[in-house]
Protein backbone atom coordinates (compact mmCIF):
# COMPACT_ATOMS: atom_id res chain seq x y z
CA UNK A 1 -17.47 -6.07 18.23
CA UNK A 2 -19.21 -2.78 17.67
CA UNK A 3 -17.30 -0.26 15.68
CA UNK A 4 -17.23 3.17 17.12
CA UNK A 5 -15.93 6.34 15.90
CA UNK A 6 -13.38 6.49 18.54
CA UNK A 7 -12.07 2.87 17.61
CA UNK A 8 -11.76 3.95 14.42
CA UNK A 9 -9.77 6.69 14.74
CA UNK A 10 -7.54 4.41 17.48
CA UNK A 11 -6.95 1.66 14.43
CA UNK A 12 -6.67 4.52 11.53
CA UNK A 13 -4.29 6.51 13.63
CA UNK A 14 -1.40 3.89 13.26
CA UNK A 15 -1.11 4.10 9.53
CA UNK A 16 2.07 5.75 8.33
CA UNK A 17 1.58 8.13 5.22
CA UNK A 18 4.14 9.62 2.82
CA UNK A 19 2.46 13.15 2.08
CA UNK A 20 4.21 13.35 -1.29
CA UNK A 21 5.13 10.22 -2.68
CA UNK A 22 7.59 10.79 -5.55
CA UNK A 23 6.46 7.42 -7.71
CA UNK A 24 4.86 9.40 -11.18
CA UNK A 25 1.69 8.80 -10.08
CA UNK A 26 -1.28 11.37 -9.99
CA UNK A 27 -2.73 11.99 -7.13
CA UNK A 28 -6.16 12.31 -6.12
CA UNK A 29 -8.72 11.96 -2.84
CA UNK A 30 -11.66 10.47 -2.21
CA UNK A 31 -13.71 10.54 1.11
CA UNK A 32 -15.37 7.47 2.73
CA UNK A 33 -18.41 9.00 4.95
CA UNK A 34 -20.20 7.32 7.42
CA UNK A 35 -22.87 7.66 9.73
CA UNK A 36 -23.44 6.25 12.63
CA UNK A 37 -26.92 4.90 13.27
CA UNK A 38 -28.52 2.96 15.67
CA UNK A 39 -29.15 -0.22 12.55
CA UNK A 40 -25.23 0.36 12.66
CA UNK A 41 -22.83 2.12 10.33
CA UNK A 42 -23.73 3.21 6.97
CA UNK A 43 -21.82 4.00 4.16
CA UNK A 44 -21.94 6.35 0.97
CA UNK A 45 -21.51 5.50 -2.46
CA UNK A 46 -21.78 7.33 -5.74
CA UNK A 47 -22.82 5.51 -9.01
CA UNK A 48 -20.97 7.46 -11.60
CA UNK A 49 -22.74 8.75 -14.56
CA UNK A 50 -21.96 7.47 -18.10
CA UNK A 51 -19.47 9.20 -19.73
CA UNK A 52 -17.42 7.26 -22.15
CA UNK A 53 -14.33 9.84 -21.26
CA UNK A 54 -14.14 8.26 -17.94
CA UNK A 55 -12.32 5.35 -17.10
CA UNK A 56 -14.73 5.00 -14.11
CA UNK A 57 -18.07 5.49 -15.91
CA UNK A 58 -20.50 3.68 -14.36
CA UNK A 59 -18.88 2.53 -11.17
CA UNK A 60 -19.47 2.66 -7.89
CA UNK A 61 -17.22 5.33 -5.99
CA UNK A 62 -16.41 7.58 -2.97
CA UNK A 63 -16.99 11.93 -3.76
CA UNK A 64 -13.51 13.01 -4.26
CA UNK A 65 -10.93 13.33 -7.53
CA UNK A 66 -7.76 15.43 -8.38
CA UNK A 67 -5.49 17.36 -6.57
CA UNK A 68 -5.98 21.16 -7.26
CA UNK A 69 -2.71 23.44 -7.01
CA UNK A 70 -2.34 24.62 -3.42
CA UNK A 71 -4.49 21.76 -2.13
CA UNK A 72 -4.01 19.52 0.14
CA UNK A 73 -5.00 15.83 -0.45
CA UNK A 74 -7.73 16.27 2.71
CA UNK A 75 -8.96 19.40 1.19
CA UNK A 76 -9.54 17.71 -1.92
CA UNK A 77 -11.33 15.21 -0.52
CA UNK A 78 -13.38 17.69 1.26
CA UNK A 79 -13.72 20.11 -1.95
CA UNK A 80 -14.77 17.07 -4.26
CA UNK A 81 -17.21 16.04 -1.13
CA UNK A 82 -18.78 19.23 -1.28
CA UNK A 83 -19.22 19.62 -5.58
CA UNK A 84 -20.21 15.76 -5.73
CA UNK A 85 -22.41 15.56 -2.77
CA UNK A 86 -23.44 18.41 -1.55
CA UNK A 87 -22.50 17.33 1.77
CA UNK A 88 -19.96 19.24 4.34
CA UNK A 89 -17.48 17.37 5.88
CA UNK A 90 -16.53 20.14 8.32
CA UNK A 91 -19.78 18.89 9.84
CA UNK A 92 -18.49 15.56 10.33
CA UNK A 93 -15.88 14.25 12.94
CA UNK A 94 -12.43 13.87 10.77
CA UNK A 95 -11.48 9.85 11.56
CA UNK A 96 -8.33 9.42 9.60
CA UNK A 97 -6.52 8.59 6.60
CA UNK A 98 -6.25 4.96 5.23
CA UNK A 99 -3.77 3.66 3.42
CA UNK A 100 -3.25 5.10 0.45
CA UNK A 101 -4.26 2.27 -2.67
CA UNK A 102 -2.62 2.73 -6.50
CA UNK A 103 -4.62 2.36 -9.51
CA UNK A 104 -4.12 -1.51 -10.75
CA UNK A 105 -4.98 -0.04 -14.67
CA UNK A 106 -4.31 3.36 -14.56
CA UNK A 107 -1.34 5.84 -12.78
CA UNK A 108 -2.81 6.98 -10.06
CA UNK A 109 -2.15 7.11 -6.07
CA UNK A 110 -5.88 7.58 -4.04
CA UNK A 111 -5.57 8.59 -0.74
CA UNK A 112 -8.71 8.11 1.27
CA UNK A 113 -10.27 9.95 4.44
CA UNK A 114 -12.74 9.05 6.76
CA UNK A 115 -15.36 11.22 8.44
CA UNK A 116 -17.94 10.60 10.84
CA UNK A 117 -21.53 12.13 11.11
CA UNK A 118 -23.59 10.87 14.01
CA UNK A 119 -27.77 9.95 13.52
CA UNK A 120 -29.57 10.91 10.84
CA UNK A 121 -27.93 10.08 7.03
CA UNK A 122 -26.65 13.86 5.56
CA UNK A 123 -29.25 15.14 2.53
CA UNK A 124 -26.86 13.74 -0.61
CA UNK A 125 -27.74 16.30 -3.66
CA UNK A 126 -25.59 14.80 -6.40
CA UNK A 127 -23.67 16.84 -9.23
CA UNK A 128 -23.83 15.68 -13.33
CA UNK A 129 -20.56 13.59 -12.20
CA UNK A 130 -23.03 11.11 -10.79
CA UNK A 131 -26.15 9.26 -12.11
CA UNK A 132 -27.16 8.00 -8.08
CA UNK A 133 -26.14 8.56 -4.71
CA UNK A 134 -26.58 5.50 -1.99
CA UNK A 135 -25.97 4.43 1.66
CA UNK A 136 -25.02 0.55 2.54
CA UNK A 137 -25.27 -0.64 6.04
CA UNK A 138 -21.35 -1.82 6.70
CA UNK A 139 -22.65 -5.42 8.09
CA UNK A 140 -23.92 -5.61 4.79
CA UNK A 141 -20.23 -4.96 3.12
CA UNK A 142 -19.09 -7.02 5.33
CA UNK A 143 -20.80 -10.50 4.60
CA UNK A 144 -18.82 -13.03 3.42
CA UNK A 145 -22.09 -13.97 0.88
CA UNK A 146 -21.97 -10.75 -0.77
CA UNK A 147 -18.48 -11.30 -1.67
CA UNK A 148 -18.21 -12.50 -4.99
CA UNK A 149 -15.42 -12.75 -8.31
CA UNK A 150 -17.24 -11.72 -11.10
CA UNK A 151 -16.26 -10.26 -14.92
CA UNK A 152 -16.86 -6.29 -15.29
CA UNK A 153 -15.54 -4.36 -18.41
CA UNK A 154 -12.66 -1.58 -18.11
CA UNK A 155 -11.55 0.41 -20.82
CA UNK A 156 -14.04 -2.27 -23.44
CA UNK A 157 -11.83 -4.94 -22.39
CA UNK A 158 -13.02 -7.42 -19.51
CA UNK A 159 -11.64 -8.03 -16.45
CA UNK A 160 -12.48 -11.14 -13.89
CA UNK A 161 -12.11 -9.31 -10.51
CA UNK A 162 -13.35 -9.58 -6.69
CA UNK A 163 -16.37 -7.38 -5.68
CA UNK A 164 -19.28 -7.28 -3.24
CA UNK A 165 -23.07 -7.63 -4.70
CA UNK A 166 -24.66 -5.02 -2.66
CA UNK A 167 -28.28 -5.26 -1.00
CA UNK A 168 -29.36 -2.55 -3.45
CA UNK A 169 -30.42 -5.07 -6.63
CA UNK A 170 -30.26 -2.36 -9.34
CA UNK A 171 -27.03 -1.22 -8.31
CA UNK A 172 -23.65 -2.48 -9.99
CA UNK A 173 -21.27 -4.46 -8.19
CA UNK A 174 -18.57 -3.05 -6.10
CA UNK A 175 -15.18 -3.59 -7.69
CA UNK A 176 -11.82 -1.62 -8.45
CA UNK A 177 -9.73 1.13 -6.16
CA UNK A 178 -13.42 1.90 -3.80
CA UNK A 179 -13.74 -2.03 -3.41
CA UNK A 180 -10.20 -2.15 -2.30
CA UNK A 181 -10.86 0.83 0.10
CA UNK A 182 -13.52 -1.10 1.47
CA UNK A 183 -11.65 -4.57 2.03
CA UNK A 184 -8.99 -2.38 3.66
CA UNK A 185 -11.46 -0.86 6.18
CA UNK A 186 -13.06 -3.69 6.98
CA UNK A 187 -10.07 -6.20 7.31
CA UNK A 188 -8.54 -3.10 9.88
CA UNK A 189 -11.36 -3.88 12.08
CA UNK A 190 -11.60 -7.34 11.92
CA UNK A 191 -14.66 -7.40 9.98
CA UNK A 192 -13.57 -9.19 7.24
């Protein structure tokens, strides 16, 4: 099956959402931005910087992060898009919102939006929140042989979780709240 834009938008466009769920957790917003290319669908991914104040340091992640006051989750997506990334997401075609995934460690409620940009990759120009900015190929998410259960470290403590080894050898595996974005995607389109 080859994912389009427009099928994503069909399969995203079912999800229910509760704008403001009243559970105690914080929110925040990330964006998951892909391109369409003729190798197929790519995908972006920040490696965090080191920074032992963040829970995250190190990681692999989506641009986005809190909720300003006045905001709306999609323009925070957008905002933190634009300050981690340097990349425009008016640009892009808006696909949808995925289901919205709670922190496992830590109280917080991510809600995640899709955009679209057609050919060439966007120019990434990354902010001190990051230490690399990447694309991965979503066949490449997507095989079973990447997927993997592995020990990473959270907080100094370890943790055995699931994850994907990506193609990109000096990168660190994929794992936590952007891993279970991922897995959501791709079972949603029956690529997983």
């Amino acid at each position: 099956m080859t994912l389009t834009f427009d099928t994503i938008c069909a399969t995203i466009s079912r999800l229910q959402h509760d704008e403001a769920p009243d559970d105690g957790r914080s929110p925040a917003a990330v964006a998951m931005v892909l391109v369409e290319q003729s190798a197929g669908l790519h995908l972006l991914f920040l490696e965090r910087a080191t920074d032992e104040r963040d829970p995250w340091s190190g990681n692999l992640a989506f641009p986005g992060g809190r909720v300003e006051p006045g905001e709306t989750l999609r323009q925070a997506a957008e905002r933190e898009t634009r300050e981690e990334a340097a990349i425009e997401l008016a640009a892009a075609r808006h696909l949808g919102r995925l289901g919205d995934i709670v922190g496992a460690h830590l109280p917080v409620r991510i809600a995640c939006f899709a955009y679209g940009f057609s050919g060439a990759l966007p120019a990434v120009t990354i902010n001190h929140e990051s230490r690399d900015a990447f694309w991965v190929n979503l066949a490449d998410l997507a095989d079973q042989r990447r997927h993997i259960t592995t020990q990473v470290h959270f907080r100094g403590r370890p943790v055995e979780t699931p994850a994907i080894r990506l193609p990109q050898p000096d990168k660190p595996v994929l794992w936590g709240i952007t891993y279970r974005l991922v897995m959501q995607f791709l079972k949603m389109h029956g690529l997983f």
